[in-house]
Protein backbone atom coordinates (compact mmCIF):
# COMPACT_ATOMS: atom_id res chain seq x y z
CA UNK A 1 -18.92 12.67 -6.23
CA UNK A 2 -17.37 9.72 -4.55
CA UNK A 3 -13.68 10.30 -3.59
CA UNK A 4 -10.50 7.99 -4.19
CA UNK A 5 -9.07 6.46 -0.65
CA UNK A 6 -5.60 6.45 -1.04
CA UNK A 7 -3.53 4.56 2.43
CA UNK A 8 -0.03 5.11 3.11
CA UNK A 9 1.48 3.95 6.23
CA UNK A 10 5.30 4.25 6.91
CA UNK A 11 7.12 2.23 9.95
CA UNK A 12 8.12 3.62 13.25
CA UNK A 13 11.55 1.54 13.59
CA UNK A 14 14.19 4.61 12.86
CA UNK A 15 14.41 8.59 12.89
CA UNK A 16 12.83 9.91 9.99
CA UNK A 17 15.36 10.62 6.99
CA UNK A 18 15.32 12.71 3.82
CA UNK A 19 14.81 9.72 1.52
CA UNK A 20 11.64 9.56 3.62
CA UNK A 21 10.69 12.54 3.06
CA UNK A 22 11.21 13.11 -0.98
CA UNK A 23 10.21 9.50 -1.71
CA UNK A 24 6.77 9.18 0.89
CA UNK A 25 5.85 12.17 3.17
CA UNK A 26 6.32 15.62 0.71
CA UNK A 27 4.53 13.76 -2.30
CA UNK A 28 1.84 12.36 0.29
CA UNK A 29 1.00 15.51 1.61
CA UNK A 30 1.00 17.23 -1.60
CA UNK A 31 -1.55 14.34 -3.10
CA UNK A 32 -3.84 14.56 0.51
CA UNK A 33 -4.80 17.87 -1.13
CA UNK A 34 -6.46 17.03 -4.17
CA UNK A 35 -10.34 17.92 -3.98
CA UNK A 36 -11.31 14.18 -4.91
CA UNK A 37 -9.14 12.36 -2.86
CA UNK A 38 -9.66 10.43 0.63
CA UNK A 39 -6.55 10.01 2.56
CA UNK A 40 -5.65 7.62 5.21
CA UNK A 41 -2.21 8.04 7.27
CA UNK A 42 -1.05 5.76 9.68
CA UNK A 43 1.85 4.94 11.78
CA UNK A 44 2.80 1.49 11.17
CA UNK A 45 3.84 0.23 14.93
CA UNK A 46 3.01 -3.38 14.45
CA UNK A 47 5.08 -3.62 11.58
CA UNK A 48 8.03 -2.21 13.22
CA UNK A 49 7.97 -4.99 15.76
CA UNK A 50 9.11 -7.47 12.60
CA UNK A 51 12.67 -5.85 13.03
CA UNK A 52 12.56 -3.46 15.86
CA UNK A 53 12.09 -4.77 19.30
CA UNK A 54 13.72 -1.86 21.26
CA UNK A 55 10.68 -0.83 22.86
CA UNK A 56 11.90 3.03 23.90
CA UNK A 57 13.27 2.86 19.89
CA UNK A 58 9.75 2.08 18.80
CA UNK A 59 7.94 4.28 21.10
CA UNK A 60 10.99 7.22 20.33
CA UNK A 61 10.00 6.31 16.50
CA UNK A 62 6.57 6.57 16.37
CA UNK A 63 6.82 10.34 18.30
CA UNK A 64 9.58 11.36 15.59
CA UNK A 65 7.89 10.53 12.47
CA UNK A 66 4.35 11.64 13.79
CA UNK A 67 5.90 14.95 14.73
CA UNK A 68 7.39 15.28 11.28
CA UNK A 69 4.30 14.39 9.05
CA UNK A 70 2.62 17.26 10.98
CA UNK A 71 5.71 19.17 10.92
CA UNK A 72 5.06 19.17 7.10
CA UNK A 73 1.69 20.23 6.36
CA UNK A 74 -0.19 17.25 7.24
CA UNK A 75 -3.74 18.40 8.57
CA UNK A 76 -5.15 15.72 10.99
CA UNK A 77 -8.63 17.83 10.93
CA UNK A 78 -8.88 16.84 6.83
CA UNK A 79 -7.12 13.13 6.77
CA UNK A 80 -7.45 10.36 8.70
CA UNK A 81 -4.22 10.63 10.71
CA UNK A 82 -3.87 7.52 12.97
CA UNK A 83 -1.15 4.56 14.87
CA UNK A 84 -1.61 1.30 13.40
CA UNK A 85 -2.50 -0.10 17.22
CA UNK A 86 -5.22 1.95 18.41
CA UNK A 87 -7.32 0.40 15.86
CA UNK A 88 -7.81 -3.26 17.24
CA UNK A 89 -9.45 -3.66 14.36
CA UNK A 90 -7.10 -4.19 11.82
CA UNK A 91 -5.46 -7.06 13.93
CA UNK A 92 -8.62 -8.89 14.07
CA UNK A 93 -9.19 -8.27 10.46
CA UNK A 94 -5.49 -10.16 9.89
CA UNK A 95 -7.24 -12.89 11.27
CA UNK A 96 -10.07 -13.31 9.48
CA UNK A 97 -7.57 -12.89 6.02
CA UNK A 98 -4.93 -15.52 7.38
CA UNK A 99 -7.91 -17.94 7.14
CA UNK A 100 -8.22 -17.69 3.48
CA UNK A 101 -4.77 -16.68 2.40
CA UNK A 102 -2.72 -19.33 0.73
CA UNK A 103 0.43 -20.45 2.02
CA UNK A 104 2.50 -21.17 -1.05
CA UNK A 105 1.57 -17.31 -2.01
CA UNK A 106 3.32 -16.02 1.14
CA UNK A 107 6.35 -18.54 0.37
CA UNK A 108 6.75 -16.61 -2.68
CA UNK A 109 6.72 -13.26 -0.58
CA UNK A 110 10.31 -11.37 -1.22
CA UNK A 111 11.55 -10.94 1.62
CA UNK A 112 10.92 -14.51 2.98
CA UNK A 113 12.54 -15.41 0.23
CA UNK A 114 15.31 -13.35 0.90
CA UNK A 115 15.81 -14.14 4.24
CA UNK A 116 15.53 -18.35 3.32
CA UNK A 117 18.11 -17.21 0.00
CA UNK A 118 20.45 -15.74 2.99
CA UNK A 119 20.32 -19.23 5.26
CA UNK A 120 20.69 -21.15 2.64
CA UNK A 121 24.07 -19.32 1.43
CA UNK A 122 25.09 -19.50 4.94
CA UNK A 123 24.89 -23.43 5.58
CA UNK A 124 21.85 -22.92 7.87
CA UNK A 125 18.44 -24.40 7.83
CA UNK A 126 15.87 -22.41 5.88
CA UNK A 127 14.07 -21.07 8.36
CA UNK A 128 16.43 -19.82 10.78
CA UNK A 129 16.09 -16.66 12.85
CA UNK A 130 12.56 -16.70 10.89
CA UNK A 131 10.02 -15.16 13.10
CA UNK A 132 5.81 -15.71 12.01
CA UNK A 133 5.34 -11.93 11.78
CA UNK A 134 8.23 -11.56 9.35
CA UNK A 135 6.36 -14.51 7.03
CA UNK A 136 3.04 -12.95 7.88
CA UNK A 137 3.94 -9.66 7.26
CA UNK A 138 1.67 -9.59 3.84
CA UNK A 139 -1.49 -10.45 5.59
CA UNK A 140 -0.98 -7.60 8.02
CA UNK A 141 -0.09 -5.03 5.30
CA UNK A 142 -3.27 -6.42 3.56
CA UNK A 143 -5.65 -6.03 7.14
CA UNK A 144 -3.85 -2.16 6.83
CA UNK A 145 -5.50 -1.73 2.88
CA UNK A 146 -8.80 -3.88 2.81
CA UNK A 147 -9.93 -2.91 6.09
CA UNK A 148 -10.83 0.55 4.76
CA UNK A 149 -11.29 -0.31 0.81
CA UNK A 150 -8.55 1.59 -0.03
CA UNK A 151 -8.68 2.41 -3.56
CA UNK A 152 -4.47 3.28 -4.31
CA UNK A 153 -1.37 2.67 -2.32
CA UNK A 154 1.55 4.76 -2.83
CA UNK A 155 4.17 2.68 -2.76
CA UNK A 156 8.00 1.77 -4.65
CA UNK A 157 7.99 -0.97 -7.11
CA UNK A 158 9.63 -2.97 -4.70
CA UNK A 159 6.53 -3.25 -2.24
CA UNK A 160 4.18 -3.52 -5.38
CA UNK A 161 3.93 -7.62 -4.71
CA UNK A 162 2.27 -6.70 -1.33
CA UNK A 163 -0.23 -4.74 -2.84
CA UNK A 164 -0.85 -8.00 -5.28
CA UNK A 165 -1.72 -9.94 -1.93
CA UNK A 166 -3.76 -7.91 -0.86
CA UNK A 167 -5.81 -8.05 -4.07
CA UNK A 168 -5.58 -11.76 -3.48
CA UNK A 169 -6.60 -11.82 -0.21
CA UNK A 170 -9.39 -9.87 -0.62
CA UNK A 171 -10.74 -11.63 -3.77
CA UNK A 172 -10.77 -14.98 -2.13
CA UNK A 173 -12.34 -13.65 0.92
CA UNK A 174 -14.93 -12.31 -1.37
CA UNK A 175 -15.04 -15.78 -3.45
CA UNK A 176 -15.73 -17.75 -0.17
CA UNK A 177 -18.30 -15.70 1.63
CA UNK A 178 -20.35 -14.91 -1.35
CA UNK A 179 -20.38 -11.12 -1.38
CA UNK A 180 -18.08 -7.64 -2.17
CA UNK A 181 -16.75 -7.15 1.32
CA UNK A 182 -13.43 -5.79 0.07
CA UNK A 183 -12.26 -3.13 -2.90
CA UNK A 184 -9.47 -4.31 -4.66
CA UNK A 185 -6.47 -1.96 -4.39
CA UNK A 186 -4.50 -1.19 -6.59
CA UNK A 187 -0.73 0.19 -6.47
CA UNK A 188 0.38 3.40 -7.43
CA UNK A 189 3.35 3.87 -8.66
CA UNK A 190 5.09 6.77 -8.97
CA UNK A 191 8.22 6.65 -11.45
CA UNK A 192 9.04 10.74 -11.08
CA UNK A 193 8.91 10.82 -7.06
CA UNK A 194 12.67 10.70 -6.38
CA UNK A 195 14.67 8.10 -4.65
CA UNK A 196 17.63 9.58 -2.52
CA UNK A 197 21.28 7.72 -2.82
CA UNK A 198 22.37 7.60 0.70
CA UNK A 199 26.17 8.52 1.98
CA UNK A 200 27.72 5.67 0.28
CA UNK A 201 25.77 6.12 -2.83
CA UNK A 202 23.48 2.96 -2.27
CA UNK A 203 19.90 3.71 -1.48
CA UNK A 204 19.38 5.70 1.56
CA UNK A 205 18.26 3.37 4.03
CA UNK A 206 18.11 2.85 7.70
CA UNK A 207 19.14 -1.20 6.65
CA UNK A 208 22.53 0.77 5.69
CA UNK A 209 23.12 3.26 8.46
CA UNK A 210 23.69 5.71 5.61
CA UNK A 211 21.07 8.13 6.26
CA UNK A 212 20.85 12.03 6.72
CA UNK A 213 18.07 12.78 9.32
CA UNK A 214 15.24 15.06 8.14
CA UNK A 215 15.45 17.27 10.55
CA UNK A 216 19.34 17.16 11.73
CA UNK A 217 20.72 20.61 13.05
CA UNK A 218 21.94 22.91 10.56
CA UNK A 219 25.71 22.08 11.22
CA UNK A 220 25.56 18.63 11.15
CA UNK A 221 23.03 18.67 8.08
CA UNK A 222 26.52 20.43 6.52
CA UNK A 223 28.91 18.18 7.37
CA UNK A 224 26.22 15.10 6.84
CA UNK A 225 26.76 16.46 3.21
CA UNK A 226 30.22 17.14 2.78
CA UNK A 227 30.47 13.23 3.42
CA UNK A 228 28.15 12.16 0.54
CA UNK A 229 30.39 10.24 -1.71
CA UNK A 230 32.28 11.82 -5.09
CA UNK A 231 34.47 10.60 -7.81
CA UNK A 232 38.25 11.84 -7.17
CA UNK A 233 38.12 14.53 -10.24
CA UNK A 234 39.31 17.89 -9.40
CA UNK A 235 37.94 21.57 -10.02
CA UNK A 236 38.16 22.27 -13.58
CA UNK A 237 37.71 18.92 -14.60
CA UNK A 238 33.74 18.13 -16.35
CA UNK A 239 31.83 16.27 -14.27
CA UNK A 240 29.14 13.85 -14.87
CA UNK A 241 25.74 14.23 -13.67
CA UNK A 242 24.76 10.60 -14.43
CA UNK A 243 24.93 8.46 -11.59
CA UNK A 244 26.45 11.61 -9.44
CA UNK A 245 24.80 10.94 -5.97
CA UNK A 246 25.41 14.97 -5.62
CA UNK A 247 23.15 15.66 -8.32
CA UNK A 248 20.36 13.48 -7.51
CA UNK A 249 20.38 15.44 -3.84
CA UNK A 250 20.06 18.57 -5.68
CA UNK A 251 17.78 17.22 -8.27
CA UNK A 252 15.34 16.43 -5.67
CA UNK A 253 15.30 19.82 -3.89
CA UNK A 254 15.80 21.78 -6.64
CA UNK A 255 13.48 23.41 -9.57
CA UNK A 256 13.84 22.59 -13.37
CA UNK A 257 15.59 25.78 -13.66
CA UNK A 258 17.81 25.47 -10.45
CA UNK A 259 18.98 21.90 -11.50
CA UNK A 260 19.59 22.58 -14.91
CA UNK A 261 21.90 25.39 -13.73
CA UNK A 262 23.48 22.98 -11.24
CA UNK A 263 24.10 20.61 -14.06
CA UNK A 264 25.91 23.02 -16.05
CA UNK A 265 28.57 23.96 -13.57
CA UNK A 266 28.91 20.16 -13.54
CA UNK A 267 30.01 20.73 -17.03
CA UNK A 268 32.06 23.43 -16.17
CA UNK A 269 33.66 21.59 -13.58
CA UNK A 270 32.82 23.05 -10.19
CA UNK A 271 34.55 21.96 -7.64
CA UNK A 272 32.95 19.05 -4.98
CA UNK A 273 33.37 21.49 -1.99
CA UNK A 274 31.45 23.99 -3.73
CA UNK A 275 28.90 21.78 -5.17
CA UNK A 276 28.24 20.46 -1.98
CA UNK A 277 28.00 23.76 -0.47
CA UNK A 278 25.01 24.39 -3.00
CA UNK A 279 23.53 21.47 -1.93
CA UNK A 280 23.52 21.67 1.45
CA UNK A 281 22.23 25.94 0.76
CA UNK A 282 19.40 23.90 -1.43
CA UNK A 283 18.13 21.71 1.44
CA UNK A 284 18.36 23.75 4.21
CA UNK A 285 16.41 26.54 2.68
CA UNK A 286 13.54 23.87 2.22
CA UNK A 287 13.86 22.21 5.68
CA UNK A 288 14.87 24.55 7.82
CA UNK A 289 11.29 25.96 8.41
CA UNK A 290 10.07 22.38 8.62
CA UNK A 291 12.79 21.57 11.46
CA UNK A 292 11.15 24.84 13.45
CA UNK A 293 7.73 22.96 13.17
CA UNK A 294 9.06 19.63 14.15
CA UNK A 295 11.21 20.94 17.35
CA UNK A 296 8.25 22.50 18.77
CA UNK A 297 5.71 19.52 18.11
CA UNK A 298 8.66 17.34 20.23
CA UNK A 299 8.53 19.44 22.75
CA UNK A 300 4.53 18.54 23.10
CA UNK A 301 4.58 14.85 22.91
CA UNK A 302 1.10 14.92 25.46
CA UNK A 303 -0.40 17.33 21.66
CA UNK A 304 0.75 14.71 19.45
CA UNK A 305 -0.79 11.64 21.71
CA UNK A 306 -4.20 13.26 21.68
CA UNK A 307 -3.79 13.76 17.94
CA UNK A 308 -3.56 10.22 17.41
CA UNK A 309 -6.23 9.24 20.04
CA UNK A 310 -8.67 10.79 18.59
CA UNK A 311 -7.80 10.46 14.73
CA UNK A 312 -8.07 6.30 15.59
CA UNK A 313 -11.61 7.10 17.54
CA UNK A 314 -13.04 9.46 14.58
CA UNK A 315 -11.84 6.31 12.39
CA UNK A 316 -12.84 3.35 14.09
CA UNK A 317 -16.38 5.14 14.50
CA UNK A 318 -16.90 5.75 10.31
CA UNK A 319 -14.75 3.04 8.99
CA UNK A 320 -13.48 0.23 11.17
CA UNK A 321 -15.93 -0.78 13.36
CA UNK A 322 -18.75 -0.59 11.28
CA UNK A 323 -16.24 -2.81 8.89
CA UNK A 324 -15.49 -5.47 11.18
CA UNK A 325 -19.42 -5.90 12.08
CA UNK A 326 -20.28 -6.84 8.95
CA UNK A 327 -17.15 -8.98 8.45
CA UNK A 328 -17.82 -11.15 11.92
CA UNK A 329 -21.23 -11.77 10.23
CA UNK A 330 -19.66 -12.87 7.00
CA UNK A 331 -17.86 -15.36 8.60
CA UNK A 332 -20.34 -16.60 10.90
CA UNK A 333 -19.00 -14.78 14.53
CA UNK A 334 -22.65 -13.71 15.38
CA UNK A 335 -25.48 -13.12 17.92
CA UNK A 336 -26.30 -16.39 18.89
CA UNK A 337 -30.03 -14.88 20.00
CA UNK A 338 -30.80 -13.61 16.19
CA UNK A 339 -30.42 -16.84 15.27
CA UNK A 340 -33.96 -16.54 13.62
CA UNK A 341 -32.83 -13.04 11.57
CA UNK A 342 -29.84 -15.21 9.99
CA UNK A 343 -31.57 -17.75 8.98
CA UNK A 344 -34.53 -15.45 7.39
CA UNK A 345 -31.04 -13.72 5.81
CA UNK A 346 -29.84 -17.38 4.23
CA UNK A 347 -32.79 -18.20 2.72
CA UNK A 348 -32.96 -14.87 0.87
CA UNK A 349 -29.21 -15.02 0.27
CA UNK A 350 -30.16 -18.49 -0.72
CA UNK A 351 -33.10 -17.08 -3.12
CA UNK A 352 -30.21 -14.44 -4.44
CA UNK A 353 -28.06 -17.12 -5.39
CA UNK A 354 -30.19 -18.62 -7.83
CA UNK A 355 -29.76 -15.63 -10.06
CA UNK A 356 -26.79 -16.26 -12.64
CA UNK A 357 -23.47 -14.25 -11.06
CA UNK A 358 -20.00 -13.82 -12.21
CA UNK A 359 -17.53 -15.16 -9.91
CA UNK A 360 -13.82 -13.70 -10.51
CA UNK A 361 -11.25 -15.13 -8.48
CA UNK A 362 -7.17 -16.43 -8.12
CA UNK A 363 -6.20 -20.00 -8.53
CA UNK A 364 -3.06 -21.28 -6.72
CA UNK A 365 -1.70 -21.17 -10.31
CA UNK A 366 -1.14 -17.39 -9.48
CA UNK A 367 -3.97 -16.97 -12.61
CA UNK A 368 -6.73 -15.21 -13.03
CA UNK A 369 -9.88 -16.83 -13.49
CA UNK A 370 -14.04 -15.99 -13.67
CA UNK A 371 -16.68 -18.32 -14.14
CA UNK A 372 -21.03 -17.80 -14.55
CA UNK A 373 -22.67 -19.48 -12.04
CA UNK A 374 -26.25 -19.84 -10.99
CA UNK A 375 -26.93 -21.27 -8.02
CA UNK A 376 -24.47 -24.39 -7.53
CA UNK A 377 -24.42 -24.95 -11.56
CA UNK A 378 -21.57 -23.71 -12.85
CA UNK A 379 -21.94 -22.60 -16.74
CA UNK A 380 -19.34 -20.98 -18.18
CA UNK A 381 -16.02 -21.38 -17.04
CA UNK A 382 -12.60 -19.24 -18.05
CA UNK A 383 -8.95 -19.85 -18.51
CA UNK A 384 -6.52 -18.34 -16.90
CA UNK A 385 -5.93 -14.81 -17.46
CA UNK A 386 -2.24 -13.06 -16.16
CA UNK A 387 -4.08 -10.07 -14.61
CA UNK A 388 -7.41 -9.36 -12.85
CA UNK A 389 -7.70 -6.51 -15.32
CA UNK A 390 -7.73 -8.98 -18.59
CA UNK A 391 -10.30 -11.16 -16.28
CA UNK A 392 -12.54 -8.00 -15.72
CA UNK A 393 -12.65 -6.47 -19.24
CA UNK A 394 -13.64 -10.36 -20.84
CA UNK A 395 -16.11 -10.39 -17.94
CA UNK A 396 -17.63 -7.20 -19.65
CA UNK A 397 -17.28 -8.18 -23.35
CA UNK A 398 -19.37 -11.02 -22.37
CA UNK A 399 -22.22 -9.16 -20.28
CA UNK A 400 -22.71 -6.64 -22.99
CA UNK A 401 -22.96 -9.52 -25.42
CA UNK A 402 -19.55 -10.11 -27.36
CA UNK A 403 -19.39 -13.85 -26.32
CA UNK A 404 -17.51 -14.07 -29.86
CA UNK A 405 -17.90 -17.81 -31.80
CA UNK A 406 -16.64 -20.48 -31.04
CA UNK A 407 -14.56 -18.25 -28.34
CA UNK A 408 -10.91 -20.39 -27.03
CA UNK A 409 -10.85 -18.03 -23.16
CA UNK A 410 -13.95 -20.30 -21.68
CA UNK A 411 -15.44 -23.54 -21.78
CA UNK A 412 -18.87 -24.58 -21.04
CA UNK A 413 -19.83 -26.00 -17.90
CA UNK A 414 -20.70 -30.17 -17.80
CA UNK A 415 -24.29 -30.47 -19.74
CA UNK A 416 -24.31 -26.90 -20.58
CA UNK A 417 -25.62 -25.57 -23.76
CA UNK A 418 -24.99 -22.02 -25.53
CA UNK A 419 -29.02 -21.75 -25.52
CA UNK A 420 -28.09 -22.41 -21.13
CA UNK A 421 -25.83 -19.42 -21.36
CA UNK A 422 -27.41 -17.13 -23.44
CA UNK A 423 -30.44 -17.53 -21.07
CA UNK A 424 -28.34 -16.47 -17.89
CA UNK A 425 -26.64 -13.90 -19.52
CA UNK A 426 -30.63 -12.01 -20.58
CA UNK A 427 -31.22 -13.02 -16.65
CA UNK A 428 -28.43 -11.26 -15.34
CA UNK A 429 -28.60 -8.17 -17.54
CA UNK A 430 -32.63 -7.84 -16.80
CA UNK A 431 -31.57 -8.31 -12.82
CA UNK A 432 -28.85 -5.30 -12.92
CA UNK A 433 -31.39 -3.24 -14.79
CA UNK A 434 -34.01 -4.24 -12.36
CA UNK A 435 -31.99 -3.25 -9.64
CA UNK A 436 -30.86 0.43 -11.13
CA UNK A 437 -34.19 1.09 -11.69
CA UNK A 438 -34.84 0.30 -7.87
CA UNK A 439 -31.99 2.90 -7.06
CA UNK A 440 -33.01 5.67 -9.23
């Protein structure tokens, strides 16, 4: 049974903080354990150069969050547990995508957007204090996903526009050099993995400074807590849970049964000191014997080096390399002595072609689009579609023979009849069952 590949990377640019760990690492781990499931974890060092260019912060970084993935269960001996740059390949495979990616697509990009929105309110000129990698950012996080056909990406419905690049990256890559050279991810959202309020009852975010370290002593963890921000009502007086940054700690530590006793003193009108004396009872109890783990693993930053080495070896041996082979020979970066091989390759890739296919791809419309083609002819072509998923499931309909009459989602191609289509369609069918029976 094949297995889902499921990437999540996280960015070494700040100490490791609780909304890190109830939002990305605990649900990771937990989902790195399912019997069908390939997972790929990786420290995301080039990203953190975007912001971060301290370079003891980065390297400081990229110890304290390795330390506290394997601090929490992560088992480098059954994921792939790797830093972003000991695999050269994924910068090479940025490359290779900035070629095809579209410009205006990474204009749209939020937080190039954001960061134009915020010179333009300030009187400045769009692009000031802009850096490339900040406006390239997409491509990279799209080298991170396609490189190993990652399947899902955990990520916050905020980052879910990267994974749409990537999609679109990978589809035109595909479109150009003629062949499936990428899976399309797809993001995975979680709506029940929590989201932690920071201090000031925004979202807990390094961008803030209002974070609580993971794995701050047990005395500052305390008064870390007694900080978190409450209403001015006094003990006795009900309290609302909704919106409570106090409850939504204790919400995310906490079982059904635990929170819907904490909820009920709410009602009852505990008092804040004691409330946030439960809380702080509630996390440490859960963290404390992750902070033993993660103290000792600092203490061995020589362990977690080799842990890395050789989790970016084992990878780049299986996935990347191999990978990148094939994807210099897409694109033409090849053995100038086999010239003779490639062309032998052409002319039956050439041969291939004349075979009717269905070509799916993204206009710069931002639509989805698919058209049957055989050879150079184009003879069906689509209209736009909003997703890749209504694109795919007409694509279907169509193969297994629901063209529908006189349908209004495709038009024929120039001097194109239905007899044309119908024709390629009993090709292509008799070709895919020509080549099962070749597999079985």
């Amino acid at each position: 049974m094949s297995k889902t590949r499921v990437l999540t990377g996280i960015t070494t640019s700040g100490t490791p903080h609780l909304g890190n760990y109830v939002g990305a690492i605990r649900p990771a781990i937990a989902a790195s354990r399912a019997p069908d499931a390939e997972s790929f974890y990786f420290l995301a060092d080039y990203h953190s150069l975007i912001k971060a260019q301290d370079p003891a912060r980065t390297q400081r970084s990229t110890l304290e969050i390795a330390a506290a993935w394997l601090a929490c269960g992560l088992d480098p001996d059954k994921v792939w547990f790797y830093r972003q740059s000991d695999v050269p390949e994924i910068p090479e495979l940025t490359w290779l995508l900035t070629c095809v990616a579209g410009k205006g697509i990474l204009n749209r990009a939020h937080a190039y957007k954001a960061a134009v929105d915020k010179n333009r309110a300030e009187g400045e000129d769009d692009d000031a204090g802009i850096t490339a990698g900040l406006f390239m950012y997409p491509v990279l996080m799209a080298a991170d996903i396609l490189l190993f056909n990652a399947h899902k990406v955990p990520v916050g419905r905020d980052q879910v526009q990267h994974i749409e690049m990537a999609r679109d990256f990978g589809q035109r890559f595909n479109h150009v050099y003629g062949d499936e050279y990428f899976v399309l991810p797809e993001a995975a959202v979680d709506d029940f993995v929590a989201t932690l309020p920071g201090l000031d009852g925004r979202k807990m975010s390094k961008s803030y400074d209002n974070t609580i370290p993971m794995f701050a002593p047990r005395a500052e963890l305390k008064k870390l807590i007694a900080g978190i921000l409450t209403d001015s009502r006094m003990p006795g007086e009900p309290k609302d849970t909704e919106g409570s940054a106090l409850f939504q700690f204790y919400q995310a530590f906490a079982s059904k049964e635990q929170t819907a006793a904490f909820a009920q003193a709410f009602a009852d009108g505990i008092g804040w000191g004691d409330a946030k004396q439960q809380l702080f009872e509630r996390i440490d109890a859960e963290v404390a014997p992750l902070r033993e783990k993660y103290e000792a693993l600092m203490a061995k930053p020589d362990e977690i080096e080799a842990i890395l080495r050789d989790g970016a070896a084992r990878l780049r041996a299986a996935h990347a390399t191999p990978a990148l082979l094939r994807l210099r020979e897409a694109v033409g970066l090849r053995d100038l002595s086999q010239a003779a091989t490639v062309e032998a390759k052409s002319a039956k890739k050439a041969a291939d072609a004349t075979l009717p296919a269905f070509k799916q791809y993204r206009d710069a419309d931002g639509k989805f689009y698919f058209k049957l083609v055989q050879g150079e002819r184009v003879l069906l072509q689509s209209v736009g579609f909003a997703s890749p998923r209504d694109a795919g499931q007409r694509i279907a309909a169509i193969k297994s023979g629901e063209i529908g009459d006189g349908a209004s989602d495709f038009s024929l191609g120039e001097g194109v009849t239905d007899e044309d289509v119908n024709a390629a369609l009993a090709a292509f069918v008799a070709a895919q069952l020509e080549g099962e029976a070749g597999k079985a």
